[in-house]
C-alpha atoms as a PDB file:
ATOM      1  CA  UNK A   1      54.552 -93.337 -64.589  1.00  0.00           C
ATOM      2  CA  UNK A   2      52.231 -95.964 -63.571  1.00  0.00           C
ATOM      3  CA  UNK A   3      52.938 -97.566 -60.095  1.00  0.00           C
ATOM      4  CA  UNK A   4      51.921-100.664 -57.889  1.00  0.00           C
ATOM      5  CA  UNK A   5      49.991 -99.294 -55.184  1.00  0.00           C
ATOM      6  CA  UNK A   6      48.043-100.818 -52.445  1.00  0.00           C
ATOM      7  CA  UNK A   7      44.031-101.149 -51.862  1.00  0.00           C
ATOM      8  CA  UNK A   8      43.043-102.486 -48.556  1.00  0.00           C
ATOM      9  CA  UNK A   9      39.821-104.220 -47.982  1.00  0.00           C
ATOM     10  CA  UNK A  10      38.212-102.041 -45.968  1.00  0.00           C
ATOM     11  CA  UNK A  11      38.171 -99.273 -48.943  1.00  0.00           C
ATOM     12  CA  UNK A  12      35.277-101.035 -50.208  1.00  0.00           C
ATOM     13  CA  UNK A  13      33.285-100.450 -46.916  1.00  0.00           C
ATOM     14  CA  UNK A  14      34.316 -97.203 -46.745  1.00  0.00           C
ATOM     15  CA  UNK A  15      31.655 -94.832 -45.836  1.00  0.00           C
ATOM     16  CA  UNK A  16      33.960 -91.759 -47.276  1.00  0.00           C
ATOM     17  CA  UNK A  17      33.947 -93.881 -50.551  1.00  0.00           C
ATOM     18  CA  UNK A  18      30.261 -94.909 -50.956  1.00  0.00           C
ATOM     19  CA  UNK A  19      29.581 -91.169 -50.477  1.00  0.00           C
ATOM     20  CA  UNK A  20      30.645 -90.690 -54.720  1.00  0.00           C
ATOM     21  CA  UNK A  21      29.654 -92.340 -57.473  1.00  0.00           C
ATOM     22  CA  UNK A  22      31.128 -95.549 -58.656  1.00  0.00           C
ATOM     23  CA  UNK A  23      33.073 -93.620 -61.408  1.00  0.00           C
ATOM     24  CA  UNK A  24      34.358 -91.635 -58.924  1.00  0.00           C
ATOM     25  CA  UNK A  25      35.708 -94.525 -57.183  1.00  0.00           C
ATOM     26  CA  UNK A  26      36.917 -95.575 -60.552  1.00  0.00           C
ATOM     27  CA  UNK A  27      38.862 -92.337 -60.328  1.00  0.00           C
ATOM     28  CA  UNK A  28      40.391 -92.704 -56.832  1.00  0.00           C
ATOM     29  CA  UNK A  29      41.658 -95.988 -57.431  1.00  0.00           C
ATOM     30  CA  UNK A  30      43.235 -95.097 -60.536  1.00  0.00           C
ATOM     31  CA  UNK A  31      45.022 -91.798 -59.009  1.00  0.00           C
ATOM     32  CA  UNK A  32      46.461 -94.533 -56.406  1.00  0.00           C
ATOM     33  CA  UNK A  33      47.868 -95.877 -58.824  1.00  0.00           C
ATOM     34  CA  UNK A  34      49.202 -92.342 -61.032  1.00  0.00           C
ATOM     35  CA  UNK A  35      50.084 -90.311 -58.245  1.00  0.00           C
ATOM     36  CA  UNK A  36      54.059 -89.517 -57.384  1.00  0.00           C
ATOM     37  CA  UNK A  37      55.193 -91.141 -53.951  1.00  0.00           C
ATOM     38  CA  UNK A  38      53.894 -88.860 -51.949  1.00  0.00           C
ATOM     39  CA  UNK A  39      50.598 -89.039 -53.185  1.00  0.00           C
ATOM     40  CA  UNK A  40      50.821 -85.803 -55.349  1.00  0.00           C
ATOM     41  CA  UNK A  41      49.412 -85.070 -59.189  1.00  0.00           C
ATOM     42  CA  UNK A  42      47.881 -82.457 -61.703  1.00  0.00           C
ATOM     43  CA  UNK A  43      44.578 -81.336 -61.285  1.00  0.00           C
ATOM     44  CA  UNK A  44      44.095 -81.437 -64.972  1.00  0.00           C
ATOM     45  CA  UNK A  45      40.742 -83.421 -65.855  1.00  0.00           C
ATOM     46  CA  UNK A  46      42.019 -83.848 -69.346  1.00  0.00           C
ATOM     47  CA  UNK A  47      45.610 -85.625 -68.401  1.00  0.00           C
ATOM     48  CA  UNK A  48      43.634 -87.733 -65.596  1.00  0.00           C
ATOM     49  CA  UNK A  49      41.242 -89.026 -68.332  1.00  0.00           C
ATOM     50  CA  UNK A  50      43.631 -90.241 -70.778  1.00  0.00           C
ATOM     51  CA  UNK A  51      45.485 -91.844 -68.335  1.00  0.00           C
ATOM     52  CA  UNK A  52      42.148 -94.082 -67.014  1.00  0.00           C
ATOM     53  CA  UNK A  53      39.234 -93.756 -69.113  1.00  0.00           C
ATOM     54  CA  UNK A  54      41.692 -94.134 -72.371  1.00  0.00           C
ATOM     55  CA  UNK A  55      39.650 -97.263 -73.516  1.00  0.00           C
ATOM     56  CA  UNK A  56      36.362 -95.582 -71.867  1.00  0.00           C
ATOM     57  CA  UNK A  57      36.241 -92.318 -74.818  1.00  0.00           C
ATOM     58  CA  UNK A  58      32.429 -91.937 -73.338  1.00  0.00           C
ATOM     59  CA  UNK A  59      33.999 -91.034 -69.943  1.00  0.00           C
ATOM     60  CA  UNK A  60      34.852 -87.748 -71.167  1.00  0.00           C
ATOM     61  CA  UNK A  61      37.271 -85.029 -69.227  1.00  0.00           C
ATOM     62  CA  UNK A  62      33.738 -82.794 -68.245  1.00  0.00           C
ATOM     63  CA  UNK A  63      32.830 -85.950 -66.548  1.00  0.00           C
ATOM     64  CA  UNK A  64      36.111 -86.627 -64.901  1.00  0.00           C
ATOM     65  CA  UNK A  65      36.181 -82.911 -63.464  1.00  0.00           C
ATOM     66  CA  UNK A  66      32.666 -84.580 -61.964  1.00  0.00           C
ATOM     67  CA  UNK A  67      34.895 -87.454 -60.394  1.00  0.00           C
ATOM     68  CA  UNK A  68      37.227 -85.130 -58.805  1.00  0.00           C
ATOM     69  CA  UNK A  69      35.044 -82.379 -57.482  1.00  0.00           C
ATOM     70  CA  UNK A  70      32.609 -85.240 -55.714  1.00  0.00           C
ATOM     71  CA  UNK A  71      36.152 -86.553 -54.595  1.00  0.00           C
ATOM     72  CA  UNK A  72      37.145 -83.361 -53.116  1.00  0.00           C
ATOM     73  CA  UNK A  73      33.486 -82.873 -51.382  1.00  0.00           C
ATOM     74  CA  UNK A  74      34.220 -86.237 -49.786  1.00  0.00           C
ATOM     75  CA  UNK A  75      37.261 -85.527 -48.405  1.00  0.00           C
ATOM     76  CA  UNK A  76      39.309 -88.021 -50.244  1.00  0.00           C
ATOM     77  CA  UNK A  77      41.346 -85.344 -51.966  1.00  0.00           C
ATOM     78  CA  UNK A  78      42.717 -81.857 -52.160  1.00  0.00           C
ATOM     79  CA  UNK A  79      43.066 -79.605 -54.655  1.00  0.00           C
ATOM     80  CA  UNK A  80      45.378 -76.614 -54.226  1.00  0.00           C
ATOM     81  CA  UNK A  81      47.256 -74.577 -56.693  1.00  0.00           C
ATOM     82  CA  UNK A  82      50.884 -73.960 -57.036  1.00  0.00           C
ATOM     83  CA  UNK A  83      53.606 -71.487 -58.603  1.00  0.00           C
ATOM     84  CA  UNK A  84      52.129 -70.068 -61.730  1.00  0.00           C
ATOM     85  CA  UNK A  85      48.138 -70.504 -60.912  1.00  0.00           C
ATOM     86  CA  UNK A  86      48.688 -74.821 -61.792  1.00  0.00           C
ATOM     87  CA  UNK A  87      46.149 -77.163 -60.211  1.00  0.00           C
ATOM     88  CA  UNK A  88      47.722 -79.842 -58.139  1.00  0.00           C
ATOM     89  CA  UNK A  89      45.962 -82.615 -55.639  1.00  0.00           C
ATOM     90  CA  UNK A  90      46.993 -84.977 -53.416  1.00  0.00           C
ATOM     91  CA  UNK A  91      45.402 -88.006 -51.689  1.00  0.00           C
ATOM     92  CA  UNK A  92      44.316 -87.039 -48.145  1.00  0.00           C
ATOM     93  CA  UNK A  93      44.975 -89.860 -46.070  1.00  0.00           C
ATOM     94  CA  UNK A  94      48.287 -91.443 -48.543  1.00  0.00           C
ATOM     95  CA  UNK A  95      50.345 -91.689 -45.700  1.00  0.00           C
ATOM     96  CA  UNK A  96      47.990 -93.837 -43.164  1.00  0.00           C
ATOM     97  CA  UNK A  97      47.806 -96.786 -46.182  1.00  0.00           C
ATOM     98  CA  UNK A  98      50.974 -96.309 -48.944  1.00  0.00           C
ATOM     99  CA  UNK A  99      54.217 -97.724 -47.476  1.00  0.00           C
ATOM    100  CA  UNK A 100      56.490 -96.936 -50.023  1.00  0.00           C
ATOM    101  CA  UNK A 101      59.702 -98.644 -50.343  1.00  0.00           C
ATOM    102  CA  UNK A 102      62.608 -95.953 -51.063  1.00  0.00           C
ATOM    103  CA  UNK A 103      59.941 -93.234 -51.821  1.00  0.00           C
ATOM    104  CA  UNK A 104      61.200 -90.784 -54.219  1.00  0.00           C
ATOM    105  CA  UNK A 105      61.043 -86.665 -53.757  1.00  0.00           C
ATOM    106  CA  UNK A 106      58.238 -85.077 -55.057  1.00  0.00           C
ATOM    107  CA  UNK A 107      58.503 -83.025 -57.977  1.00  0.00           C
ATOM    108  CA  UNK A 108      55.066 -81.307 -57.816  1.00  0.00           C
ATOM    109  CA  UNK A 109      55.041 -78.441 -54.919  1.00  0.00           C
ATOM    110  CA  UNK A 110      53.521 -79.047 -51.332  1.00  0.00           C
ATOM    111  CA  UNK A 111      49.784 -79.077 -50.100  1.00  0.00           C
ATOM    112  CA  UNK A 112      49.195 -75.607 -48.315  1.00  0.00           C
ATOM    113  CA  UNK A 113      46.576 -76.906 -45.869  1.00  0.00           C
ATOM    114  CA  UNK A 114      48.385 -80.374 -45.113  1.00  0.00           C
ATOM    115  CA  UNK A 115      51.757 -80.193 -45.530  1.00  0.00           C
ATOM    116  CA  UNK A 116      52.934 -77.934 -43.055  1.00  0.00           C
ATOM    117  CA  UNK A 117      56.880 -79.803 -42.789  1.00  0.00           C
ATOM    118  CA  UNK A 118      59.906 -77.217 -43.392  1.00  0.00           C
ATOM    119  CA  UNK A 119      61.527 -78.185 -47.280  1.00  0.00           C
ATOM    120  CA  UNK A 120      64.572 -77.152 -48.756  1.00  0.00           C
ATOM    121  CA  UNK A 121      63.598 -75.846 -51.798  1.00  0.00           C
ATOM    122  CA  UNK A 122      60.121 -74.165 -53.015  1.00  0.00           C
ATOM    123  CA  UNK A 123      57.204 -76.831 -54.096  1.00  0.00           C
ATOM    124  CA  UNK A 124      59.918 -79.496 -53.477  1.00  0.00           C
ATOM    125  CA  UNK A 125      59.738 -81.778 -50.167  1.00  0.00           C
ATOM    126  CA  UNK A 126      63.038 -82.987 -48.777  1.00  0.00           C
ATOM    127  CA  UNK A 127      62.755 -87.403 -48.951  1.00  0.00           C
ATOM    128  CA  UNK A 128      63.507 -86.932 -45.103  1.00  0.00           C
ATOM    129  CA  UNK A 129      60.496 -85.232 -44.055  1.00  0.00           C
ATOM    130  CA  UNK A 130      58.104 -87.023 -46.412  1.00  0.00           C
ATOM    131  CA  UNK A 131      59.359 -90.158 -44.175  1.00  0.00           C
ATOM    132  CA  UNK A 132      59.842 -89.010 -41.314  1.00  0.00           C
ATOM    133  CA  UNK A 133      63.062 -89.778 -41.131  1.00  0.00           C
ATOM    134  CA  UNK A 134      65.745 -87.305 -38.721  1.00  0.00           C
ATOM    135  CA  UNK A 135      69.418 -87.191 -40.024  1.00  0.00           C
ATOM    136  CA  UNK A 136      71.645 -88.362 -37.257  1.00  0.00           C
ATOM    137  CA  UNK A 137      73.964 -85.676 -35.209  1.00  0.00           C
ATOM    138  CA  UNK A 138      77.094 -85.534 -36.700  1.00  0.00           C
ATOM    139  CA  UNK A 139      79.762 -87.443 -34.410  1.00  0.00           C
ATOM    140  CA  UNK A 140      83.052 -85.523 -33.144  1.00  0.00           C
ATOM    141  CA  UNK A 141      86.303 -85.824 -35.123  1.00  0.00           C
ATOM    142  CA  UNK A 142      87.780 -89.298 -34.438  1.00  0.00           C
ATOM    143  CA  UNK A 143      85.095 -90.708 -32.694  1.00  0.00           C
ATOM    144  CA  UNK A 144      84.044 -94.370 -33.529  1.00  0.00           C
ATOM    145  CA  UNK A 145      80.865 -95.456 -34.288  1.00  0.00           C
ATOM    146  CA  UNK A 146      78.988 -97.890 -31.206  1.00  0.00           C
ATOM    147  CA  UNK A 147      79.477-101.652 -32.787  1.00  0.00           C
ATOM    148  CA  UNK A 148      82.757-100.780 -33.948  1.00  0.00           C
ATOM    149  CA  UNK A 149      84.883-101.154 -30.496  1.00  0.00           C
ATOM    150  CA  UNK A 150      85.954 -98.559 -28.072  1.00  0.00           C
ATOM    151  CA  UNK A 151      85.303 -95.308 -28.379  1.00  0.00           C
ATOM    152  CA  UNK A 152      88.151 -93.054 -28.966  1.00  0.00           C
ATOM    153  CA  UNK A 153      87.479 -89.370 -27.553  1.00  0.00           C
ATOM    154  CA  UNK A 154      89.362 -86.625 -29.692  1.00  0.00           C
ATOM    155  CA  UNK A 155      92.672 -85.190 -27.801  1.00  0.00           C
ATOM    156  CA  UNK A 156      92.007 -82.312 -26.499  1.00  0.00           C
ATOM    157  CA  UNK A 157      95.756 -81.058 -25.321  1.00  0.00           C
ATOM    158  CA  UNK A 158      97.499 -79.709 -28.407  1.00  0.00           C
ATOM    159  CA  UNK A 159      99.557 -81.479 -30.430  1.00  0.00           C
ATOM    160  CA  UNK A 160     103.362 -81.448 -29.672  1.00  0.00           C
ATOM    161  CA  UNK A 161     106.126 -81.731 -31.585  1.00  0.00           C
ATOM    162  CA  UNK A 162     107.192 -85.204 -30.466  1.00  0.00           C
ATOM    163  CA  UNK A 163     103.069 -86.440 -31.027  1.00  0.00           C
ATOM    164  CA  UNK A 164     101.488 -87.184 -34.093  1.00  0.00           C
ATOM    165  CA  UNK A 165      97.619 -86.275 -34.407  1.00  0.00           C
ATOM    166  CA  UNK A 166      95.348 -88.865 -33.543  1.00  0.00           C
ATOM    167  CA  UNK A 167      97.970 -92.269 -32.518  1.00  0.00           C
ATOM    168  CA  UNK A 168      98.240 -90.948 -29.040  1.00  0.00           C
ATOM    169  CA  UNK A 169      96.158 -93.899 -28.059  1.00  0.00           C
ATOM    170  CA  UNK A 170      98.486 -96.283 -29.616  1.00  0.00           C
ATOM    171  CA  UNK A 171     100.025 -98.730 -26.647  1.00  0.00           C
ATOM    172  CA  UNK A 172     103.426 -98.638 -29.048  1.00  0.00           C
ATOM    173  CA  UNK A 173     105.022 -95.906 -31.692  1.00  0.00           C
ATOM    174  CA  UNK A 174     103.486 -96.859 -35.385  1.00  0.00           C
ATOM    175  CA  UNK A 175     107.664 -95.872 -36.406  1.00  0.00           C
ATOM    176  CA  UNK A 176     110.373 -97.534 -34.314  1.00  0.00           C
ATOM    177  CA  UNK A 177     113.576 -95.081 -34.093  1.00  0.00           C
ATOM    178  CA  UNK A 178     116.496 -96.296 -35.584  1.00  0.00           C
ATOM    179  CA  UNK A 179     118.422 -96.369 -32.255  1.00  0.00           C
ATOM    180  CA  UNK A 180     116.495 -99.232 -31.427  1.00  0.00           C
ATOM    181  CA  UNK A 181     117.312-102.036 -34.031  1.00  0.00           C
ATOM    182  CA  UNK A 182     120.478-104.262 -32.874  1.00  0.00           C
ATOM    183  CA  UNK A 183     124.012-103.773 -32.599  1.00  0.00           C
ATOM    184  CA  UNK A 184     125.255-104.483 -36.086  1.00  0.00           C
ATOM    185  CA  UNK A 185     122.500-104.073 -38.096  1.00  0.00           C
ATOM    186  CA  UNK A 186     123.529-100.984 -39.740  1.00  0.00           C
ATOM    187  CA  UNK A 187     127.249-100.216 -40.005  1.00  0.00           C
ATOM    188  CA  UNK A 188     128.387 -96.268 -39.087  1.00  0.00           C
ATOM    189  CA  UNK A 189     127.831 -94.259 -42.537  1.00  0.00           C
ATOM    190  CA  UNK A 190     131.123 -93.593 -45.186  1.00  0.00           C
ATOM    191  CA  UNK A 191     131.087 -90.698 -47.042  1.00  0.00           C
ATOM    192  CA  UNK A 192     132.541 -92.857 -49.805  1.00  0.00           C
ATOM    193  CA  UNK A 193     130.245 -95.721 -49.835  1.00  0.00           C
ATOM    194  CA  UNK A 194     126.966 -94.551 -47.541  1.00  0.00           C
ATOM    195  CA  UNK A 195     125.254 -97.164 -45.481  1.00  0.00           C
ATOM    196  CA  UNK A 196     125.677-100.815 -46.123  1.00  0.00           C
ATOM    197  CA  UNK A 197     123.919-103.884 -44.820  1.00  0.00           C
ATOM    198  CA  UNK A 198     126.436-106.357 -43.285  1.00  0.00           C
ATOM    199  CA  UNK A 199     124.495-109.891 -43.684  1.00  0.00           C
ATOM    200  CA  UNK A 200     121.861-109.642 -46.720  1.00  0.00           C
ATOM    201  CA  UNK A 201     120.779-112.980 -45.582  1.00  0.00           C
ATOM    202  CA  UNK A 202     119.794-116.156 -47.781  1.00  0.00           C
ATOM    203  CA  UNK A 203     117.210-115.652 -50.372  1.00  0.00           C
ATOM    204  CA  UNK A 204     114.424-118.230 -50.217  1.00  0.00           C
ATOM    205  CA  UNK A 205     114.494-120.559 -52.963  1.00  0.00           C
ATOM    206  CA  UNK A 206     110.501-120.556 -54.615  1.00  0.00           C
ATOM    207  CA  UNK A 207     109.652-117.422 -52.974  1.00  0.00           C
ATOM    208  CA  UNK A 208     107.654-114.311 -53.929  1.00  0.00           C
ATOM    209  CA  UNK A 209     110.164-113.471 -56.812  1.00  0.00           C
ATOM    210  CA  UNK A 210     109.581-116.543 -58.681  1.00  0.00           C
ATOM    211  CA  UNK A 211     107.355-116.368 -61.506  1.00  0.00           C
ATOM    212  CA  UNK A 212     103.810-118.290 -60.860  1.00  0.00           C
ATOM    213  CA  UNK A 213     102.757-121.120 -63.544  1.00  0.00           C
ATOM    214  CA  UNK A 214     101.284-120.391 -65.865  1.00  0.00           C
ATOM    215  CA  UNK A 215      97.372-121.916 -65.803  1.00  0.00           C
ATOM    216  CA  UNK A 216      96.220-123.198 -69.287  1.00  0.00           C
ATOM    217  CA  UNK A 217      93.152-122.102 -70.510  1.00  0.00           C
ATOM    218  CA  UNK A 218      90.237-123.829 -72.490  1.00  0.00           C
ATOM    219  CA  UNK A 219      90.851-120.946 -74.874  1.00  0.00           C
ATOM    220  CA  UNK A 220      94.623-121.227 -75.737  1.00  0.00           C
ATOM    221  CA  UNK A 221      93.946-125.090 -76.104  1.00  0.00           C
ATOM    222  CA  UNK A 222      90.878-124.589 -78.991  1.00  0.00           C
ATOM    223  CA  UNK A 223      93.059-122.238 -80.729  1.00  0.00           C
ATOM    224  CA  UNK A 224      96.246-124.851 -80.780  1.00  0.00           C
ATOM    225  CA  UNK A 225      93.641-126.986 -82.107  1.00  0.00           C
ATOM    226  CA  UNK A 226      92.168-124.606 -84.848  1.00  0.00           C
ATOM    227  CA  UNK A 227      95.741-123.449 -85.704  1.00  0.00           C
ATOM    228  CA  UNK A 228      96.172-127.052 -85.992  1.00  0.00           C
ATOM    229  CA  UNK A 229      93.487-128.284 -88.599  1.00  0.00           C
ATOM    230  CA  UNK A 230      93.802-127.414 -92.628  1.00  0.00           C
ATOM    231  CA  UNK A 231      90.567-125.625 -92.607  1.00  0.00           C
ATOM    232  CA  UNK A 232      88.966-123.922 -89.754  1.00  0.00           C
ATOM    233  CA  UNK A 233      86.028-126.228 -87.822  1.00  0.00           C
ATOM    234  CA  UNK A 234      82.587-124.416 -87.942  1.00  0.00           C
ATOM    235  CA  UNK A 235      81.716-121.875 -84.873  1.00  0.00           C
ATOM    236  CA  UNK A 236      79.581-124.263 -83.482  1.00  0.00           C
ATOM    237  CA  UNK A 237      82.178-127.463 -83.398  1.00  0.00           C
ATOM    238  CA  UNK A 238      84.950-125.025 -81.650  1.00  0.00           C
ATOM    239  CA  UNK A 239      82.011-123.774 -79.095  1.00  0.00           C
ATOM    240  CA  UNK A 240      81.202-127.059 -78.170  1.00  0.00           C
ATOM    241  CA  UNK A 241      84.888-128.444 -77.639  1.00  0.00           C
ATOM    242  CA  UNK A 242      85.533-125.397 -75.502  1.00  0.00           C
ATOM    243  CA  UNK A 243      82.532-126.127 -73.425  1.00  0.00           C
ATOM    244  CA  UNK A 244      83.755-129.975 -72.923  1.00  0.00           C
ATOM    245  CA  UNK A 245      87.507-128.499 -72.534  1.00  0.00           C
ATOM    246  CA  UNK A 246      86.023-126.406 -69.668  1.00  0.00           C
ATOM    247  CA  UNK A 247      84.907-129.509 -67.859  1.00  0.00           C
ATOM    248  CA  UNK A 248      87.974-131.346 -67.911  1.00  0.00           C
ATOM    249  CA  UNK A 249      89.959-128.601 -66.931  1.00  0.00           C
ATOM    250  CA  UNK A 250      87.359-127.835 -63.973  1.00  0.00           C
ATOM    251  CA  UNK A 251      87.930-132.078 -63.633  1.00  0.00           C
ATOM    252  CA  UNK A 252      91.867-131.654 -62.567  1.00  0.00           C
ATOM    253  CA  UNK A 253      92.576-133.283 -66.054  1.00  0.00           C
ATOM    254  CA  UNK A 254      96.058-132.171 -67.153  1.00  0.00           C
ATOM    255  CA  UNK A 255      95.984-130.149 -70.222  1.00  0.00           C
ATOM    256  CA  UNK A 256      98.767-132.777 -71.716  1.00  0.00           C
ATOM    257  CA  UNK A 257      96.088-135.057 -71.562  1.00  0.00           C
ATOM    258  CA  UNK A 258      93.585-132.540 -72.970  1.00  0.00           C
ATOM    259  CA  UNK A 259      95.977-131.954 -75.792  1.00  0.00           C
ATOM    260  CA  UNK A 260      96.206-135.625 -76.495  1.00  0.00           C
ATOM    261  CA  UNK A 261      92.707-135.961 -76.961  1.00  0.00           C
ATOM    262  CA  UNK A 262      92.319-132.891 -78.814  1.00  0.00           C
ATOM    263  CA  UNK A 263      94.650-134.454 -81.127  1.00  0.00           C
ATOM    264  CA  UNK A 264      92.751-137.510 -81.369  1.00  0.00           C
ATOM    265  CA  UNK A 265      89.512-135.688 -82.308  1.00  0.00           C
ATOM    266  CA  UNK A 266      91.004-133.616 -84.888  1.00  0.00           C
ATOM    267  CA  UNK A 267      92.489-137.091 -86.649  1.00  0.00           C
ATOM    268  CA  UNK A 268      88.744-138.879 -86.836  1.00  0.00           C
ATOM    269  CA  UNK A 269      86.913-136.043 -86.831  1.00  0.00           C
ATOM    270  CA  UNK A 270      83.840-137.146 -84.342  1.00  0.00           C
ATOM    271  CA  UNK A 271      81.158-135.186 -82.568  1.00  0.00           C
ATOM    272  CA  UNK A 272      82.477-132.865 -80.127  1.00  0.00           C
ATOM    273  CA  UNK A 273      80.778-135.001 -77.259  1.00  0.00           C
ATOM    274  CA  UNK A 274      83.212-137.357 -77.621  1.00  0.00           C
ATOM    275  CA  UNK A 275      85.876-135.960 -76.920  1.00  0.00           C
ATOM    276  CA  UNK A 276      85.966-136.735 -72.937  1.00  0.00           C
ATOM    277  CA  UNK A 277      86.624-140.593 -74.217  1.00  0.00           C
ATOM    278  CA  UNK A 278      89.131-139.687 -76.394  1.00  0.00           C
ATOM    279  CA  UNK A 279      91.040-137.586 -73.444  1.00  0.00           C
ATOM    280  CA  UNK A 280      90.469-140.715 -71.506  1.00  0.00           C
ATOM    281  CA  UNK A 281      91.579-143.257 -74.412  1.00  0.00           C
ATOM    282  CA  UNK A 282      95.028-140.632 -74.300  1.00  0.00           C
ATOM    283  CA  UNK A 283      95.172-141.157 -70.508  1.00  0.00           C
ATOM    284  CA  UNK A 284      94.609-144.748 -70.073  1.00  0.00           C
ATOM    285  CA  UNK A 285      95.889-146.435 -72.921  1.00  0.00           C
ATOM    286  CA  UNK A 286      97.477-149.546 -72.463  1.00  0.00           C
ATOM    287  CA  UNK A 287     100.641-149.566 -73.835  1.00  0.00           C
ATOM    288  CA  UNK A 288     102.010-150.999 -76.896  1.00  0.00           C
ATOM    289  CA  UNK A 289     104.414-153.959 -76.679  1.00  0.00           C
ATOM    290  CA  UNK A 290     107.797-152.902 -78.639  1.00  0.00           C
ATOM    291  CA  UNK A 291     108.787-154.720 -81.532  1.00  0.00           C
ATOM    292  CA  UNK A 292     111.918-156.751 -80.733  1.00  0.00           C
ATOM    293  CA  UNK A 293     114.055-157.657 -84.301  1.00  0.00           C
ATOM    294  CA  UNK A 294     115.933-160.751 -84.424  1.00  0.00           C
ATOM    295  CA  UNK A 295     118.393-161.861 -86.710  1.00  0.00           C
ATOM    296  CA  UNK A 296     117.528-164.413 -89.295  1.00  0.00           C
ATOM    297  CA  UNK A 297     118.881-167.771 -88.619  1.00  0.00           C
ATOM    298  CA  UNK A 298     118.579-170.418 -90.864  1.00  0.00           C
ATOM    299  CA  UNK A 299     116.702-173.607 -89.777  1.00  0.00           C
ATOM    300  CA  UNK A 300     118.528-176.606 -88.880  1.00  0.00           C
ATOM    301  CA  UNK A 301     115.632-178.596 -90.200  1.00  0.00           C
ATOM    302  CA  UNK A 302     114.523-177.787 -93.515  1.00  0.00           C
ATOM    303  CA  UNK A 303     111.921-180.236 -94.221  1.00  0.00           C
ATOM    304  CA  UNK A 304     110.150-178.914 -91.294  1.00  0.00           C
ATOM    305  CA  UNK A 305     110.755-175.457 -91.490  1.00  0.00           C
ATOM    306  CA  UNK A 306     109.342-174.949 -95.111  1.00  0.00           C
ATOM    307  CA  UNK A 307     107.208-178.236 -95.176  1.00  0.00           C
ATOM    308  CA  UNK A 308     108.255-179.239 -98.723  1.00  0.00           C
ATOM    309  CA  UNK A 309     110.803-178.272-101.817  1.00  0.00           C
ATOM    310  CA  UNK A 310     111.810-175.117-102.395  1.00  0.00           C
END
């Protein structure tokens, strides 16, 4: 796989580089480019030109063996072979100008003439040693890291019967013995009844046992309102509603409120935008004055009360 790679500005004054042909260069750039993260690929002419002289088919893989054997005369790279007679190379000097970020472990066995590092396994290197990075000692049992507070050395008497591994540095017991609670707290055990608490004391009114309220969602209030309509609104209608339900909720707006204006919309059937006047309208509504019924009377002046004959 194809990577980002680096190219400083001094390759192109390099006197290691103006040694090869400008195909050659071609070449080295474009193994920067294919090679794993620690600089490693096949020596296979062939796989190397499909991979950068694809759109160059007069470039052909005789010529490429060219590009790598100049390459090789220069220094640049260094072809070796590995388990079963397979060509491999890797880039000379990848180290001194490839910083890789989180380099991966080569798949592709190690350089015999460069790299001389102990691995774990056989043409594998370990990530650690590609790096140069040294595992840290292992601390002793029940130490704690530096940053983290004092350090706790491990106990080095045995452990007793009347200790417990490890909370000897404890200022107080993590268990209190029962001996120590007060007078009274626990009455002397009855075969017939066993232990028994004299004062259960007063249980809190609101406390942990009481069930929370339940919080209203945007959700359960467009599905009142599609349960509520004759015929389902289209996706988008109940999509947009739930969006501006969202809002008012995330406003404070009491979902009483919401409901009114839900109820509102679903009557006149607007554009989903409206629907934050409507809540509003439901909130702020100035109330209606109530009909008061009198009883009829009849007029003590009929001329002027009906302006005429009946």
């Amino acid at each position: 796989m194809a990577r980002i790679r680096t190219i400083k500005p001094e390759a192109f004054v390099s006197e290691s580089l103006a040694a090869v042909s400008l195909t050659a260069e071609r070449t080295f750039f474009g193994l920067l480019t294919q090679a794993d993260d620690q600089g490693r690929h096949r020596d296979h002419a062939a796989i190397i030109a499909g991979q950068l002289w694809v759109l160059r088919p007069e470039h052909t893989p005789g010529a490429v063996e060219q590009d790598l054997a100049q390459l090789a005369d220069a220094g640049l790279i260094c072809r070796y072979k590995g388990p079963g007679d397979k060509r491999y190379l890797h880039i000379v000097t990848w180290r001194q100008h490839q910083k890789i970020n989180r380099p991966s472990a080569s798949r592709l066995p190690s350089c015999p003439h460069h790299d001389t590092q102990a691995r774990t396994a056989p043409g594998v290197d370990a990530l650690a040693a590609g790096v140069g990075i040294t595992e840290p000692a292992p601390q002793p049992h029940g130490a704690l890291r530096e940053g983290s507070g004092r350090i706790r050395e491990p106990a080095l008497n045995p452990v007793t019967d009347d200790e417990i591994a490890g909370q000897s540095d404890f200022g107080e017991p993590s268990v209190r013995h029962q001996g120590g609670l007060s007078e009274g707290a626990v009455t002397p055990q009855r075969p017939d009844l066993g232990p028994r608490i004299m004062d259960l004391g007063n249980t809190p009114s609101g406390g942990a046992s009481a069930p929370a309220p339940h919080a209203v969602s945007a959700n359960e209030l467009i599905a009142e309102y599609a349960a509520a309509c004759t015929h389902r609104p289209p996706k988008d209608v109940l999509g947009h509603l739930a969006r501006e339900v969202r809002k008012l909720l995330g406003e404070g707006i009491a979902p009483a409120h919401i409901r009114a204006g839900l109820e509102r919309h679903r009557a006149k059937g607007l554009h989903p935008s409206t629907l934050p006047s409507l809540v509003h309208e439901a909130m702020n509504a100035a109330p209606t004055a109530p009909v008061v019924h009198r009883a009829w009377t009849n007029p003590a002046d009929v001329e002027a009360a009906y302006g005429g004959d009946l």
